[in-house]
Protein backbone atom coordinates (compact mmCIF):
# COMPACT_ATOMS: atom_id res chain seq x y z
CA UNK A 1 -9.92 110.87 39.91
CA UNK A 2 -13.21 108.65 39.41
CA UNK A 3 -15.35 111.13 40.77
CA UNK A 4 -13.88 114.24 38.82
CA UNK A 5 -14.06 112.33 35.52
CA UNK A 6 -18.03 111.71 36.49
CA UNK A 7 -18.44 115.36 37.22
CA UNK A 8 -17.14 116.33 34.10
CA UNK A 9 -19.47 113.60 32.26
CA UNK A 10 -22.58 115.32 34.05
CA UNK A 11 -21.30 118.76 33.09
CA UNK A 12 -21.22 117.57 29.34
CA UNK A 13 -24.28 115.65 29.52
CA UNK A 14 -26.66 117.73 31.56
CA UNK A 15 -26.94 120.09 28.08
CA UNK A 16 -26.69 117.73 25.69
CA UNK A 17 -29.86 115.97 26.92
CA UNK A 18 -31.49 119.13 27.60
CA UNK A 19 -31.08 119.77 23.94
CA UNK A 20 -32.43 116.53 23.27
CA UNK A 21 -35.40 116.72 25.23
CA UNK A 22 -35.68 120.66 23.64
CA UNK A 23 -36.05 118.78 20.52
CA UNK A 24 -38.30 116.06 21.42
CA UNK A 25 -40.99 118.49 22.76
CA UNK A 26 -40.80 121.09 20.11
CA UNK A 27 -41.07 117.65 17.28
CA UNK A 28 -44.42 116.79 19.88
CA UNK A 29 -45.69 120.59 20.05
CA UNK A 30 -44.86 122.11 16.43
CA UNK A 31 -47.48 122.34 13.63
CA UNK A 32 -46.57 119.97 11.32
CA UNK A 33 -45.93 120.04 7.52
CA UNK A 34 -47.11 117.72 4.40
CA UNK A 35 -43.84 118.56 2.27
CA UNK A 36 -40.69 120.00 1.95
CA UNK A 37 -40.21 122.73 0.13
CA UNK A 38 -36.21 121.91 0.37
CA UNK A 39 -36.56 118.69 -0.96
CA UNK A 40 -39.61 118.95 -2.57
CA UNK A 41 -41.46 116.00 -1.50
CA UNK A 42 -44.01 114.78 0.76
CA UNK A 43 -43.31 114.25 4.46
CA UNK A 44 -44.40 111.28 6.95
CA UNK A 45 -47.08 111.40 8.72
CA UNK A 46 -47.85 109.58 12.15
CA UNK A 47 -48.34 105.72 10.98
CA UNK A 48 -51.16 103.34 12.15
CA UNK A 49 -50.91 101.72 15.71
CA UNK A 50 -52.50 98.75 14.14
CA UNK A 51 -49.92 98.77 11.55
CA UNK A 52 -46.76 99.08 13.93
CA UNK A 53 -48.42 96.25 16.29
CA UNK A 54 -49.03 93.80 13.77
CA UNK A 55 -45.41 94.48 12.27
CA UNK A 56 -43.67 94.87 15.30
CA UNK A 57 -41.25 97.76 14.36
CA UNK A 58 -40.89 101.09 14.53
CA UNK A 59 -39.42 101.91 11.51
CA UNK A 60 -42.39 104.06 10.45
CA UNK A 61 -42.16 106.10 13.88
CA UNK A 62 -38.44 106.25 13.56
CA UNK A 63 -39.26 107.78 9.64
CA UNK A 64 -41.83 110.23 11.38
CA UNK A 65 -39.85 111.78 14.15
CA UNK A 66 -37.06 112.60 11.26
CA UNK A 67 -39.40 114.13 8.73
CA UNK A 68 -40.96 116.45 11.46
CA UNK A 69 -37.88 117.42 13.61
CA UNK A 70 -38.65 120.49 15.46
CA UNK A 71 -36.66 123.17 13.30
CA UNK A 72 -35.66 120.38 10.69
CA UNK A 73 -36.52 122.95 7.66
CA UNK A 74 -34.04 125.28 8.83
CA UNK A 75 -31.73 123.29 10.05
CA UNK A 76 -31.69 121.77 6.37
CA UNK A 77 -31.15 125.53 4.66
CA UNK A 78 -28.05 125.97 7.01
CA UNK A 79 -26.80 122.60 6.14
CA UNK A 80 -27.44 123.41 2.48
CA UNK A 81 -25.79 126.40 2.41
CA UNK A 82 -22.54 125.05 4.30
CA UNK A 83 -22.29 121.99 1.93
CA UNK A 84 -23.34 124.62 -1.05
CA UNK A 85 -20.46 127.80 -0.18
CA UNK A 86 -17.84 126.20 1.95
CA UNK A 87 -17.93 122.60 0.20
CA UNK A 88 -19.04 123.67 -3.38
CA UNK A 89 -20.83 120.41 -3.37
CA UNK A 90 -24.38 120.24 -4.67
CA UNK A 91 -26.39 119.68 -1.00
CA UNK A 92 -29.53 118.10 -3.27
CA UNK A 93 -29.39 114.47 -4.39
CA UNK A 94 -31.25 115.78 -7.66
CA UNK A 95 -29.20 118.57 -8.85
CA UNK A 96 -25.83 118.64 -10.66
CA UNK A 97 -24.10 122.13 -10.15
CA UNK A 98 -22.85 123.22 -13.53
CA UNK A 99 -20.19 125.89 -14.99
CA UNK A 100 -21.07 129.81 -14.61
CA UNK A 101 -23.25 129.22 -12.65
CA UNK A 102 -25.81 126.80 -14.45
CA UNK A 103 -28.08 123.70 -12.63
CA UNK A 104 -29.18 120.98 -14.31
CA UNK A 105 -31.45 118.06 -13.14
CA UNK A 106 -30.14 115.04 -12.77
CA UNK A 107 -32.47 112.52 -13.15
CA UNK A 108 -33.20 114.34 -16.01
CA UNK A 109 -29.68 114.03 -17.58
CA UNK A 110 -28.59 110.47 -15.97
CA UNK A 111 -31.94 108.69 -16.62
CA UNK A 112 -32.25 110.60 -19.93
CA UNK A 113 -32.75 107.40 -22.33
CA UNK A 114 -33.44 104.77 -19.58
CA UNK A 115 -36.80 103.21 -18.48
CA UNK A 116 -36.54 101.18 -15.73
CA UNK A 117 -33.54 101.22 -15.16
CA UNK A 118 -32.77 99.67 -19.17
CA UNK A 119 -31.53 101.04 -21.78
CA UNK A 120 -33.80 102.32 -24.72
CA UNK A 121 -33.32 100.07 -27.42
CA UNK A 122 -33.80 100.34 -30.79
CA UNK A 123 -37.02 97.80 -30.67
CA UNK A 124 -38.17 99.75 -27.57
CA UNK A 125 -37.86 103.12 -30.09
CA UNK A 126 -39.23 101.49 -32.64
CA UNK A 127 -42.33 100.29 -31.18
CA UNK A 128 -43.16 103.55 -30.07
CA UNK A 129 -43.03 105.21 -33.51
CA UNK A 130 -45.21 102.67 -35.15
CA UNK A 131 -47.59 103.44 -31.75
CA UNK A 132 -47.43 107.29 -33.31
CA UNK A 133 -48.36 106.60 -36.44
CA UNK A 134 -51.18 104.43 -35.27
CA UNK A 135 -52.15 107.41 -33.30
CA UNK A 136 -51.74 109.82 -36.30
CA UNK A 137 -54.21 108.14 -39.11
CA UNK A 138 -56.67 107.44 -36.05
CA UNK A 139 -56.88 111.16 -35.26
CA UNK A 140 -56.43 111.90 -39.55
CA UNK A 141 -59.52 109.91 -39.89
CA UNK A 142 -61.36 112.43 -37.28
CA UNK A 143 -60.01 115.84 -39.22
CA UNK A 144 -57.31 116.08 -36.22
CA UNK A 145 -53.85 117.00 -37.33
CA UNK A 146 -51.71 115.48 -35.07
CA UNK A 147 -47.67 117.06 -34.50
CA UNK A 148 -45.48 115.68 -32.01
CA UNK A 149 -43.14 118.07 -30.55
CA UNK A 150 -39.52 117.37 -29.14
CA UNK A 151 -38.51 120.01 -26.79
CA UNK A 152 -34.26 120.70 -26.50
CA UNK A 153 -33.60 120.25 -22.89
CA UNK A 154 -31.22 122.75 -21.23
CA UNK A 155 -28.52 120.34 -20.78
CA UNK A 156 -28.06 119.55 -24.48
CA UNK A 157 -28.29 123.07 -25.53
CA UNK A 158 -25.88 123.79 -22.98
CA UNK A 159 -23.92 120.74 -22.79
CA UNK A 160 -20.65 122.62 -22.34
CA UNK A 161 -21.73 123.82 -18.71
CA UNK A 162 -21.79 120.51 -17.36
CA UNK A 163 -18.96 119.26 -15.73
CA UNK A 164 -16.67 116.85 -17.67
CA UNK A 165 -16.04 114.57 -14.92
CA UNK A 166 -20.32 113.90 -15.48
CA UNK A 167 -20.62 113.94 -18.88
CA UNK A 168 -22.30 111.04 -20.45
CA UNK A 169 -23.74 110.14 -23.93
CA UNK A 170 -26.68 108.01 -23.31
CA UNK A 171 -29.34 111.44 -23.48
CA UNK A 172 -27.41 112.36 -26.88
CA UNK A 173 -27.64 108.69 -28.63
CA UNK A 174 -31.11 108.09 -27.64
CA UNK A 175 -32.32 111.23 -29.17
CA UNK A 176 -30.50 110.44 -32.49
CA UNK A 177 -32.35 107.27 -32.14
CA UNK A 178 -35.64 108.49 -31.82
CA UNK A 179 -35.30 110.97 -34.25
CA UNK A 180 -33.70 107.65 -36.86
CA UNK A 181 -36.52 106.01 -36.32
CA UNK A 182 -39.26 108.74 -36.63
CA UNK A 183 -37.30 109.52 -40.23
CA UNK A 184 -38.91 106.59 -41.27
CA UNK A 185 -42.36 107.90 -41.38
CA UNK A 186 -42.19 111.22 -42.84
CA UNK A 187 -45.26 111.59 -43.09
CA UNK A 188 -45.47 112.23 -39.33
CA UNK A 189 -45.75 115.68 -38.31
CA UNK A 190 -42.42 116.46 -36.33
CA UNK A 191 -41.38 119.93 -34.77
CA UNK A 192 -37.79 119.87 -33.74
CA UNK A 193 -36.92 123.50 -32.44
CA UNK A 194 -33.10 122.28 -31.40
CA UNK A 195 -31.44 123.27 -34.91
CA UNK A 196 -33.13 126.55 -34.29
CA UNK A 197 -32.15 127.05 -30.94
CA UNK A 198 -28.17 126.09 -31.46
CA UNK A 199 -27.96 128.76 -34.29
CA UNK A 200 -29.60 131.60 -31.95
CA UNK A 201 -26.67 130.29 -29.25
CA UNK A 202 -24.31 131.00 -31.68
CA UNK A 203 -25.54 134.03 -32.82
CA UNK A 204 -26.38 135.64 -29.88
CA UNK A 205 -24.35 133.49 -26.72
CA UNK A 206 -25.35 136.78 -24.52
CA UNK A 207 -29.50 135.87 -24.32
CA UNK A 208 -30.03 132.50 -23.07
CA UNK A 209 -33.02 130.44 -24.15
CA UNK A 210 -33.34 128.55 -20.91
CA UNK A 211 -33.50 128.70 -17.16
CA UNK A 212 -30.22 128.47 -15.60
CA UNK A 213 -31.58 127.52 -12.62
CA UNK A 214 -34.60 125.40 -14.38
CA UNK A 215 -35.30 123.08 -17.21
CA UNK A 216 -38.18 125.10 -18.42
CA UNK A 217 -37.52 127.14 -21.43
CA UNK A 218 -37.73 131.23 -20.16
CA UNK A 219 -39.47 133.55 -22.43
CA UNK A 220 -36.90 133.70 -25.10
CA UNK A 221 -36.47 130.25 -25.80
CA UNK A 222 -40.51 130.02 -25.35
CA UNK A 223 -40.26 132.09 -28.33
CA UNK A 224 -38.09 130.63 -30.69
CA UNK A 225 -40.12 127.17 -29.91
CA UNK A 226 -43.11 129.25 -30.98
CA UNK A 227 -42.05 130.51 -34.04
CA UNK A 228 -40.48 127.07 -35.18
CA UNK A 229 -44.22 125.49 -33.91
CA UNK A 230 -46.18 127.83 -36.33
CA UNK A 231 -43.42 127.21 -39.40
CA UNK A 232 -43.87 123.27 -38.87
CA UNK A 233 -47.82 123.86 -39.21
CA UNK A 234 -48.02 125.71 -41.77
CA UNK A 235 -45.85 123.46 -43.99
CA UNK A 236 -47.36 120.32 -42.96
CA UNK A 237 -50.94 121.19 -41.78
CA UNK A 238 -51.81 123.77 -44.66
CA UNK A 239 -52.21 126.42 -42.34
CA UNK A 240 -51.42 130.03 -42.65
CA UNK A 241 -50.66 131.29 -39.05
CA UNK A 242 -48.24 134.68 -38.96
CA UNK A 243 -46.22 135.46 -35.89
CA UNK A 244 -47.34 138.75 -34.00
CA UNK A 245 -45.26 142.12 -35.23
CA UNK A 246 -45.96 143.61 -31.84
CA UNK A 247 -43.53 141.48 -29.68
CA UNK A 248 -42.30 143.67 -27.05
CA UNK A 249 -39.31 142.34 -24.83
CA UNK A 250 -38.54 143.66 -21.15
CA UNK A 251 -35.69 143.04 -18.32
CA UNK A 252 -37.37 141.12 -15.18
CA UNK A 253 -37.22 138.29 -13.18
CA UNK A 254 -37.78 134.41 -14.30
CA UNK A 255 -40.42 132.90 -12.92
CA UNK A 256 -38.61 129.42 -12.24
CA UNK A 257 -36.11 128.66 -10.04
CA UNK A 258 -37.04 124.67 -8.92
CA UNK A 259 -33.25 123.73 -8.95
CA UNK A 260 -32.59 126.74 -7.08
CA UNK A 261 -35.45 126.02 -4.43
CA UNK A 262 -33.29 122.34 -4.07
CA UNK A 263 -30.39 124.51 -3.10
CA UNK A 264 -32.33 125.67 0.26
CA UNK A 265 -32.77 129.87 -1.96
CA UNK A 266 -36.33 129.88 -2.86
CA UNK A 267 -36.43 133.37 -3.10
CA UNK A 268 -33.51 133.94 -5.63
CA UNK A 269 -34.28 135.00 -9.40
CA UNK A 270 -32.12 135.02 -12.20
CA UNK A 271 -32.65 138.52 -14.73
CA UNK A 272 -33.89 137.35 -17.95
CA UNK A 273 -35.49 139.15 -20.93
CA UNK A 274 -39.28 138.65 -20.69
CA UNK A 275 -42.09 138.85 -22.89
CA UNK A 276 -44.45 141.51 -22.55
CA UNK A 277 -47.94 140.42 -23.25
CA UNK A 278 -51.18 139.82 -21.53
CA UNK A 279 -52.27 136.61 -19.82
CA UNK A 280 -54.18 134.32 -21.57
CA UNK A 281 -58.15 134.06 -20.37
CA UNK A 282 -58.73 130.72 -18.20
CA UNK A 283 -61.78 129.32 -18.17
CA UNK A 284 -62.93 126.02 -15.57
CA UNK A 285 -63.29 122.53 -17.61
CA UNK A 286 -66.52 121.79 -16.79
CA UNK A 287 -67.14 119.37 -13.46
CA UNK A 288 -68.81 116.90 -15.33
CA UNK A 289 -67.10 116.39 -18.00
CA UNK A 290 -64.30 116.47 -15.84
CA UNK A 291 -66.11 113.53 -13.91
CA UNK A 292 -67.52 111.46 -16.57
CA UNK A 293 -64.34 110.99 -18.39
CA UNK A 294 -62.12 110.29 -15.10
CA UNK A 295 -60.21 113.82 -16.17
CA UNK A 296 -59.41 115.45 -12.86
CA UNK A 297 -56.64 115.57 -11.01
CA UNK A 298 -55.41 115.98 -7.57
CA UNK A 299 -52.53 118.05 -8.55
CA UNK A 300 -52.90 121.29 -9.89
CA UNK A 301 -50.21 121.80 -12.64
CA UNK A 302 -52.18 118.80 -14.13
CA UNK A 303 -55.80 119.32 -14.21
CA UNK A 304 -57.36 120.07 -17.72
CA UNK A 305 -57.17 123.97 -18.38
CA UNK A 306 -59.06 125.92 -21.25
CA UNK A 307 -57.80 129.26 -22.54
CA UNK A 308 -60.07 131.07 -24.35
CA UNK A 309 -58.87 133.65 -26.54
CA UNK A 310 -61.18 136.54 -26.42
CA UNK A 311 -59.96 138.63 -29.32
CA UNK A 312 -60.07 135.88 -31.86
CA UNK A 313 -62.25 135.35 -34.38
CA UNK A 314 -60.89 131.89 -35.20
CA UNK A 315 -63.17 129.41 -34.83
CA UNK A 316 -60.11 127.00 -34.41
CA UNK A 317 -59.52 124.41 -31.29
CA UNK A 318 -55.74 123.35 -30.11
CA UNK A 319 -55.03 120.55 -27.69
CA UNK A 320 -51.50 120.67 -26.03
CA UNK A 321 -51.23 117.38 -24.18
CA UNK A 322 -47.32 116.76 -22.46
CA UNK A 323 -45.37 115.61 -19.25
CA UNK A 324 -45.41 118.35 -16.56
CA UNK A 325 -42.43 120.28 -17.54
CA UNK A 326 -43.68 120.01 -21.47
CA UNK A 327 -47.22 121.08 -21.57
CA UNK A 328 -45.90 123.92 -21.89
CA UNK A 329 -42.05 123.85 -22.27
CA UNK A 330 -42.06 127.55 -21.65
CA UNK A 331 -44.43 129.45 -19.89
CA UNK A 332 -44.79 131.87 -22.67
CA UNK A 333 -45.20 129.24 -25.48
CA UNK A 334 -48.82 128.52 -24.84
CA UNK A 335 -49.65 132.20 -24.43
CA UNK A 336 -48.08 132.95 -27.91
CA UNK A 337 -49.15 129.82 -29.32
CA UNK A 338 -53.36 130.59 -28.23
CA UNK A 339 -53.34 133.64 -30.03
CA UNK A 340 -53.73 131.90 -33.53
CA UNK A 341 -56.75 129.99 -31.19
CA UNK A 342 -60.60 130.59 -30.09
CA UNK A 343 -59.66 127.97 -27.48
CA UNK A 344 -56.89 126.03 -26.51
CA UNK A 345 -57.38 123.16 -24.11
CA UNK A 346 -53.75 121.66 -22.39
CA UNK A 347 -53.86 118.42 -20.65
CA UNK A 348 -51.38 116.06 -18.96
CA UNK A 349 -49.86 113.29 -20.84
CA UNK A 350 -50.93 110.81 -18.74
CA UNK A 351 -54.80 111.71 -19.28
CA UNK A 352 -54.05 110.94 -22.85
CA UNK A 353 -56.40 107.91 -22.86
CA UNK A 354 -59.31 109.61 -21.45
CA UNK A 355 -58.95 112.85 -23.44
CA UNK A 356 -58.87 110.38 -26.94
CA UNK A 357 -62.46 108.80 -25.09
CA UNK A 358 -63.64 111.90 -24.21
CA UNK A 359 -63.03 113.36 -28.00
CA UNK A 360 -65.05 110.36 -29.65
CA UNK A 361 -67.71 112.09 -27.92
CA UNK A 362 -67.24 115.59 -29.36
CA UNK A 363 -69.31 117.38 -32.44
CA UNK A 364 -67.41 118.45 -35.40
CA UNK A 365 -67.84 122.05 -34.18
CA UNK A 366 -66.08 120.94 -30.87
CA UNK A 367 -63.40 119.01 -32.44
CA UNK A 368 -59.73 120.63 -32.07
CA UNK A 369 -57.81 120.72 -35.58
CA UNK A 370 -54.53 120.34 -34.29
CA UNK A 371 -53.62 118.13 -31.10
CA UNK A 372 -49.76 118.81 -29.96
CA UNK A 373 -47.96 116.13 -28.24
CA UNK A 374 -45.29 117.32 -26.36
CA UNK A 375 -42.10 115.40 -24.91
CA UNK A 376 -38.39 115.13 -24.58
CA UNK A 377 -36.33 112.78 -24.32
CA UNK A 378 -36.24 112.17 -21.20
CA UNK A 379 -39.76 111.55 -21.06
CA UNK A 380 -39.92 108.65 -24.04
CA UNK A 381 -40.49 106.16 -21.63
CA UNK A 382 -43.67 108.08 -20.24
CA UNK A 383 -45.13 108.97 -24.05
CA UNK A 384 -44.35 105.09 -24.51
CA UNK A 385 -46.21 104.11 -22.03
CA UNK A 386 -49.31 106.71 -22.35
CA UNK A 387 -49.53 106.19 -26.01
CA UNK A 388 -49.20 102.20 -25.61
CA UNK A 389 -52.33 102.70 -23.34
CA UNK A 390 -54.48 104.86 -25.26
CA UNK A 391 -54.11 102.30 -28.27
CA UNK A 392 -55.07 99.57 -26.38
CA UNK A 393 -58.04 101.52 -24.81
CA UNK A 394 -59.28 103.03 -28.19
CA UNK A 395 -59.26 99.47 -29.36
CA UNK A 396 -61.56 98.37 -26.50
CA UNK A 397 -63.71 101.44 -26.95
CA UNK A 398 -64.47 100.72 -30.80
């Protein structure tokens, strides 16, 4: 009895370890990768010998051999996809699956109002306002027009799609608090595109004005952002900017689909209405400027661009400086946005200190008339903090 219980131990084992060992040489042998594209985030690599020695654990190798598993990428999809169709549970940490078919970030949403880990308070709020007007008579006082722009994330536009057993109301009250406390300064120049966006909704619930699968803006809403951009500048900045009459509109493709990527579907697009315009001309920042005023980045989607807009004869400048997602909320907003522009220069918020430096350094001809801030509220916390520091470094730089 002993002896055909062992047999049938061996029988089980014998593939179970060859499996093992399978994976343990195709982990050793494979190429290995930097990120996931799944996850999207960076992978371990193999950790110092020195380091595990003097530590005395393997915690670090343990971390390795799991974020390069032979066949871990695809092995991820599959579990994805069984957890995403069979479970209809979100597979990603980061993404909250929403009604007809909607996603919606959830950091984003959940941390919408929060900086680590508190609660934005009204002092907190408060503090940061008085920070924006400091910033807004320094820049008056060098013929810069500052506007701060407050882009409508999808899941307030859209509230309705998110499920009701997830609803909160911190991202809601901390936006009527910002917005309290800016009313106290209204002299600050303040583009709010949500009241805009809610009536096209309502008006026209078929064409949406944001990503389902996203939190950019897509094209549409890129456009409605533009138009309510230009109508805030020429009421407050004395400008006289018209919106093109040759907007053309065609069915395609979005060009966003991060949430969806989370899902383990890179390669699915949701139809949208896109606008049909040419690109805007890219030029290089130059090297050492880029060097001189600590400017570059390692990351692409940050580094300092320059569009140049070759059919202008405006001898205006436009800086567009914002969180990743908010330089441009919309991939179309900056191209409508440059044509009112001989050059248009966007930037990542948190080179907002050096760009401030590297403007006391500009002649008047090079000086931009308008500098855009761009945020949301979920990204408070971050202005705070980059506007807190470019004070205190423009005070130091006097």
């Amino acid at each position: 009895m002993d002896k055909t219980y062992r047999k049938t131990d061996i029988f089980f084992l014998i593939p179970i370890l060859g499996i093992m060992i399978l994976f343990l040489i195709g982990t050793i042998v494979s190429p290995k990768s930097d990120i996931s594209e799944r996850e999207n985030r960076s992978l371990a690599s193999w950790p110092h010998l020195t380091q595990i020695a003097f530590k005395n654990q393997f915690g670090a190798i343990e971390e390795y051999l799991k974020d390069q598993l032979f066949l871990r990428e695809k092995l991820l999809t599959k579990f994805m996809n069984y957890r995403l169709n069979f479970m209809g549970r979100s597979p990603a940490t980061n993404v909250i699956i929403g009604n007809n078919g909607w996603l919606f970030e959830k950091s984003f949403y959940y941390n919408n109002g929060y900086l680590n880990n508190k609660l934005h308070t009204k002092e907190f709020l408060s503090k940061l306002v008085r920070n924006l007007d400091w910033l807004h008579h320094y820049l008056k006082r060098k013929g810069v027009d500052l506007f701060l722009i407050v882009s409508p994330e999808s899941f307030y536009v859209y509230e309705e799609n998110i499920p009701q057993s997830l609803k909160i109301r911190t991202p809601f009250l901390t936006r009527e608090m910002f917005f309290k406390e800016l009313s106290h300064y209204p002299y600050l120049k303040v583009i709010d595109p949500t009241p805009r966006f809610m009536e096209e909704k309502e008006s026209h619930q078929e064409i949406l004005l944001h990503y389902k699968w996203d939190p950019h803006w897509n094209d549409r809403g890129s456009f409605l952002g533009y138009l309510e951009t230009i109508k805030v500048v020429n009421q407050k900045g004395d400008y006289a900017f018209s919106p093109p009459n040759n907007i053309k509109w065609v069915e395609g493709s979005g060009k966003l689909n991060s949430l969806m990527r989370f899902l383990g579907k890179p390669d699915q697009r949701e139809r949208i209405l896109r606008l049909d315009m040419p690109p805007a001309h890219f030029e290089p920042f130059p090297e050492k400027i880029l060097t001189k005023f600590n400017l570059s980045h390692k990351t692409s989607y940050r580094q300092v661009m320059t569009l140049r807009n070759l059919n202008s004869e405006s001898d205006f400048n436009l800086w567009i400086i914002g969180n990743s997602y908010h330089i441009s909320p919309g991939l179309g907003f900056v191209d409508l946005l440059q044509q009112h522009f001989g050059k248009t220069t966007k930037l990542h918020i948190d080179k907002l200190s050096e760009m401030l430096v590297y403007l006391n350094s500009l002649g008047e001809s090079e000086m931009p008339q308008i500098l855009l801030l761009g945020t949301t509220t979920s990204h408070v916390g971050q202005l705070s903090d980059q506007v807190d520091r470019a004070i205190q470094t423009l005070e130091v730089t006097k």
